[in-house]
N, C-alpha and C. Protein backbone atom coordinates (compact mmCIF):
# COMPACT_ATOMS: atom_id res chain seq x y z
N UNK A 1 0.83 -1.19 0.00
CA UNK A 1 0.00 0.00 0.00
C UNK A 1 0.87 1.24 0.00
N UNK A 2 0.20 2.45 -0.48
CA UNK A 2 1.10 3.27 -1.05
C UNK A 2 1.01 4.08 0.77
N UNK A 3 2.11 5.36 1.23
CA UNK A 3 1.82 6.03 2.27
C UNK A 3 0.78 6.58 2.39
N UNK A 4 -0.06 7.01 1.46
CA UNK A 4 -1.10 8.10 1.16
C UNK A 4 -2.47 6.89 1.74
N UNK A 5 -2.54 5.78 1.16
CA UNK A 5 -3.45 5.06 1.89
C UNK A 5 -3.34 4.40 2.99
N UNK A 6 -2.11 4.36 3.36
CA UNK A 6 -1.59 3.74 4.96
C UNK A 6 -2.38 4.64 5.84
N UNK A 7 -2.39 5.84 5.33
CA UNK A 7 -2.29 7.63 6.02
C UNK A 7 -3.81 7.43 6.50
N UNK A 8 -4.54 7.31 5.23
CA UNK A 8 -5.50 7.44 5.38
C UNK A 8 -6.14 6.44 5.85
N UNK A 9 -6.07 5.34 5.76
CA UNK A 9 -6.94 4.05 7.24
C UNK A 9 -6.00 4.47 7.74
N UNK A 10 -4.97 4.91 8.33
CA UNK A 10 -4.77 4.92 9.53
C UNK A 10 -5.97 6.51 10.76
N UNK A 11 -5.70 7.39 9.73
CA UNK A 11 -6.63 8.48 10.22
C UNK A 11 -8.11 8.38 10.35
N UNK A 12 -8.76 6.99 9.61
CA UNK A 12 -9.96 6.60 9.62
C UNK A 12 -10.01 5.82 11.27
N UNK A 13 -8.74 5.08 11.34
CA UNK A 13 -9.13 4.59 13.16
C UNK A 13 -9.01 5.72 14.13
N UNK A 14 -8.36 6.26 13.94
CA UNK A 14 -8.05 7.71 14.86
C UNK A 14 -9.53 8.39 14.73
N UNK A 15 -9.60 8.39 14.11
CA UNK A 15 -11.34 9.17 13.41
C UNK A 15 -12.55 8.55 14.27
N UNK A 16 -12.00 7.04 14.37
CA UNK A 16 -13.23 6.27 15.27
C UNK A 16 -13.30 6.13 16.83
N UNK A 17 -11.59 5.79 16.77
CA UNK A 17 -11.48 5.82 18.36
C UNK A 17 -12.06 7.51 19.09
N UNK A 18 -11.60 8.47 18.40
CA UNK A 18 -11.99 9.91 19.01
C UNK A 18 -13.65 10.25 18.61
N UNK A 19 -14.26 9.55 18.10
CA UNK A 19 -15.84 9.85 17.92
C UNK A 19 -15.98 8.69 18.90
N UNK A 20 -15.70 7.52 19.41
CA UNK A 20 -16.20 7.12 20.33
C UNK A 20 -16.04 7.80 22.12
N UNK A 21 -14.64 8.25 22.28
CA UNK A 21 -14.71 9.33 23.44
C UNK A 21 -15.52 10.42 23.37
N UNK A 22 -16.14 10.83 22.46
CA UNK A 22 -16.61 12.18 22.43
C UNK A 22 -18.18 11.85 22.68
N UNK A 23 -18.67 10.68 22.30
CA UNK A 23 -20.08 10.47 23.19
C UNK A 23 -20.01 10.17 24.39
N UNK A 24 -19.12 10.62 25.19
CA UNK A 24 -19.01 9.90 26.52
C UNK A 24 -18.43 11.21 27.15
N UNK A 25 -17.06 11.90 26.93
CA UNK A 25 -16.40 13.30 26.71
C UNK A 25 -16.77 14.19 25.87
N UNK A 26 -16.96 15.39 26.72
CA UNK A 26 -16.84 16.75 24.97
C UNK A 26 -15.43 16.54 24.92
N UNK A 27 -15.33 16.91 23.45
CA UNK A 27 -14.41 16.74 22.85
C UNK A 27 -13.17 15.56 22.84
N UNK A 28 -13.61 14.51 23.67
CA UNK A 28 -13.03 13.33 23.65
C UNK A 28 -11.57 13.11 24.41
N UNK A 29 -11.82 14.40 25.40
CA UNK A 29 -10.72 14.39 26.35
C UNK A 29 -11.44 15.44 27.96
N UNK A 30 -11.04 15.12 28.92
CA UNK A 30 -11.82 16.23 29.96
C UNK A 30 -11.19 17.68 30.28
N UNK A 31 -9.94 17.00 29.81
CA UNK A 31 -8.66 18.76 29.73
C UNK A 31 -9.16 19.41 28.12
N UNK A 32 -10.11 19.47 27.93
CA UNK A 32 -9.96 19.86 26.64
C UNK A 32 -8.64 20.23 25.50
N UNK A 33 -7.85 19.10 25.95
CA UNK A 33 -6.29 18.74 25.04
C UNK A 33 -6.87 18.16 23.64
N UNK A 34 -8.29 17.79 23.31
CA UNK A 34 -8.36 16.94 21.89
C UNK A 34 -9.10 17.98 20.84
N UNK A 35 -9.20 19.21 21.34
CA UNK A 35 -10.25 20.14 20.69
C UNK A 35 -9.75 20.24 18.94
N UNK A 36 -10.90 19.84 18.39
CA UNK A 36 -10.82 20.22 17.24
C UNK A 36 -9.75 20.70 16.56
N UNK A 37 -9.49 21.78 16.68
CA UNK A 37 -8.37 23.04 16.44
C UNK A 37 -6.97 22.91 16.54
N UNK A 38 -6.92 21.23 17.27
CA UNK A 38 -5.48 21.13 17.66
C UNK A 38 -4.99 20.17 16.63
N UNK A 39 -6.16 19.31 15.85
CA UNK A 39 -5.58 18.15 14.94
C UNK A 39 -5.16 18.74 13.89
N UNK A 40 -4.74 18.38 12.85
CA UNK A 40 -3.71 16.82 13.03
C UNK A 40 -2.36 17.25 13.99
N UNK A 41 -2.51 18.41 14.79
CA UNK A 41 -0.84 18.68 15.78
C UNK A 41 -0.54 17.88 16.62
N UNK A 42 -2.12 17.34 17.21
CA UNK A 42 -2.04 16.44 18.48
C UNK A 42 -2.32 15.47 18.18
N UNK A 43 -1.91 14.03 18.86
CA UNK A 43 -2.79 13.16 18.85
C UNK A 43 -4.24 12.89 18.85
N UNK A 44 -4.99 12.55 17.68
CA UNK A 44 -6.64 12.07 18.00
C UNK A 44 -6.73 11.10 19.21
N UNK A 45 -6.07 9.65 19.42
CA UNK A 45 -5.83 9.43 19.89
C UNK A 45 -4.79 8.48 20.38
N UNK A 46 -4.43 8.45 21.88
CA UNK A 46 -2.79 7.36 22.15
C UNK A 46 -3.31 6.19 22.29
N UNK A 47 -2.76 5.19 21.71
CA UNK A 47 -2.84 3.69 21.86
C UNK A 47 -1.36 3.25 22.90
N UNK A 48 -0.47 3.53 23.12
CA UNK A 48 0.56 2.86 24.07
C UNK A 48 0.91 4.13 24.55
N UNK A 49 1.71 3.71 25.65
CA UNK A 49 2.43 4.99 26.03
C UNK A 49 3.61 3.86 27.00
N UNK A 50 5.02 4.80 26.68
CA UNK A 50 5.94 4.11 27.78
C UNK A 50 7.20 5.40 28.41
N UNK A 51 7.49 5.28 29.50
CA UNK A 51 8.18 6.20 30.31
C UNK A 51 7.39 7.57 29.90
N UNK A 52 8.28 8.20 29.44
CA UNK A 52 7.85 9.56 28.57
C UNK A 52 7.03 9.96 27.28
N UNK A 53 7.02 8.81 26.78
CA UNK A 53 6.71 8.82 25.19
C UNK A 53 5.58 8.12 24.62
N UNK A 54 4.43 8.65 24.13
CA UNK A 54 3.15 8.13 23.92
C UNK A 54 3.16 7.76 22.16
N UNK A 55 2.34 6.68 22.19
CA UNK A 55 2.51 6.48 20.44
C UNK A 55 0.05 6.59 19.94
N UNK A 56 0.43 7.60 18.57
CA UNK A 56 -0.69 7.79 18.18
C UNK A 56 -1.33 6.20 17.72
N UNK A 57 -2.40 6.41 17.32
CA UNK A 57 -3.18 5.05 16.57
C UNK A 57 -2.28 5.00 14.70
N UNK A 58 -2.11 5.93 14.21
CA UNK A 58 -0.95 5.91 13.14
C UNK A 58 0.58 5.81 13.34
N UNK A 59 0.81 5.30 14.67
CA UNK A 59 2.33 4.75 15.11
C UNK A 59 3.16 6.08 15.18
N UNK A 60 2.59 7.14 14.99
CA UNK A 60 3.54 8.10 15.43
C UNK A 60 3.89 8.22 16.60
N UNK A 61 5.55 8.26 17.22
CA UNK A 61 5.69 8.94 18.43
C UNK A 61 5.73 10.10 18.68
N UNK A 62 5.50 10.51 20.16
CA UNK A 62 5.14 11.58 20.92
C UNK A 62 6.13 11.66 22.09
N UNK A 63 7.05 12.73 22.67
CA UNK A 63 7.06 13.17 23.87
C UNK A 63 6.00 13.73 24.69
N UNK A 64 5.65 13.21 25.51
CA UNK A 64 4.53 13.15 26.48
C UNK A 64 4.92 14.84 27.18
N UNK A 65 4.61 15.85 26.70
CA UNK A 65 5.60 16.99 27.28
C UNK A 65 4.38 17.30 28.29
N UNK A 66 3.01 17.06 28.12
CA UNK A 66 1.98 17.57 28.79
C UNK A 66 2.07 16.93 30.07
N UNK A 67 2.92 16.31 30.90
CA UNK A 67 3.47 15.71 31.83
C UNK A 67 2.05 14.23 31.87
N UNK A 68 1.68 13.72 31.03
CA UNK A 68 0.82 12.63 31.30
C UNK A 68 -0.73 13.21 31.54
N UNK A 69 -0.58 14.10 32.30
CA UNK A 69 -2.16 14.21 33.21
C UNK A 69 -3.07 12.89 33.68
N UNK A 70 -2.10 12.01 33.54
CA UNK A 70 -2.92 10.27 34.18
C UNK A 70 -2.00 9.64 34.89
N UNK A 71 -1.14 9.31 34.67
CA UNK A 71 0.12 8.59 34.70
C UNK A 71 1.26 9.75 35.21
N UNK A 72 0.92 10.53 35.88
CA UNK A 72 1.84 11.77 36.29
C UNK A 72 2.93 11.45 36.84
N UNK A 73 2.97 10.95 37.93
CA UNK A 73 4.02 10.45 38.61
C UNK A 73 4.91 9.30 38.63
N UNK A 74 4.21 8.35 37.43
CA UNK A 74 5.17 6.96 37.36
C UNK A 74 5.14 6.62 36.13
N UNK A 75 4.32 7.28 35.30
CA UNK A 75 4.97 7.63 33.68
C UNK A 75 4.39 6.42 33.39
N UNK A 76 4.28 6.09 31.74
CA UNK A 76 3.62 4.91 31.33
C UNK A 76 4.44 3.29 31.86
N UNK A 77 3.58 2.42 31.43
CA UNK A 77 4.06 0.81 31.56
C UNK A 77 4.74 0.71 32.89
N UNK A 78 4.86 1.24 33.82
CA UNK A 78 5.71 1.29 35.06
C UNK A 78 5.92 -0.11 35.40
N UNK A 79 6.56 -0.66 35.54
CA UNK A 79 6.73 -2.23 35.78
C UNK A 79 6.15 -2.32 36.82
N UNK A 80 6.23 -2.01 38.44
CA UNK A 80 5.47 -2.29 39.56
C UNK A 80 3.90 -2.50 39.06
N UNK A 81 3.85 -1.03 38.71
CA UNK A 81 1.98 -0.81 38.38
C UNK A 81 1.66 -2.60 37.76
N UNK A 82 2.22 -2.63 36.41
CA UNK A 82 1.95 -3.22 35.57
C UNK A 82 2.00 -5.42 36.29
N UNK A 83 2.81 -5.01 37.22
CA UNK A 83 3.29 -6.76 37.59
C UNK A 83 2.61 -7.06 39.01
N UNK A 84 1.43 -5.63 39.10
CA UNK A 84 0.63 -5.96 40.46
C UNK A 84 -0.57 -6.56 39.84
């Protein structure tokens, strides 16, 4: 498949996962971090995240610079969290 259609199913799941938060969330986040206005800059949405670094539903990585707002203090996959 060429990038241009990778691009695009990939932005079609991003498309679904963030219309499913948004019947549940406005705007599909409660910090209003997913607003409209911010895509394609921000993530629609994260599928993994580890230490610092979050990955989109199109495999892009991210520095987590927004300090987490979930995971604040022990950052993603934390092994303790994860092996309790």
């Amino acid at each position: 498949m060429s990038d241009i259609i990778n691009n695009t199913l990939s932005q079609q799941a991003a498309d679904e996962l963030l219309e499913k938060a948004r019947k549940i969330i406005p705007w599909g986040s409660s910090t209003g971090s997913k607003a409209p206005s911010l895509r394609p800059y921000e993530p629609a949405a994260i599928v993994k995240g580890k230490g610092c670094r979050v990955w989109d539903v199109e495999g892009r990585e991210f520095i987590d610079y927004r300090n987490a707002l979930g995971p604040i203090t022990l950052g993603y996959q934390f092994p303790d969290v994860d092996e309790a």
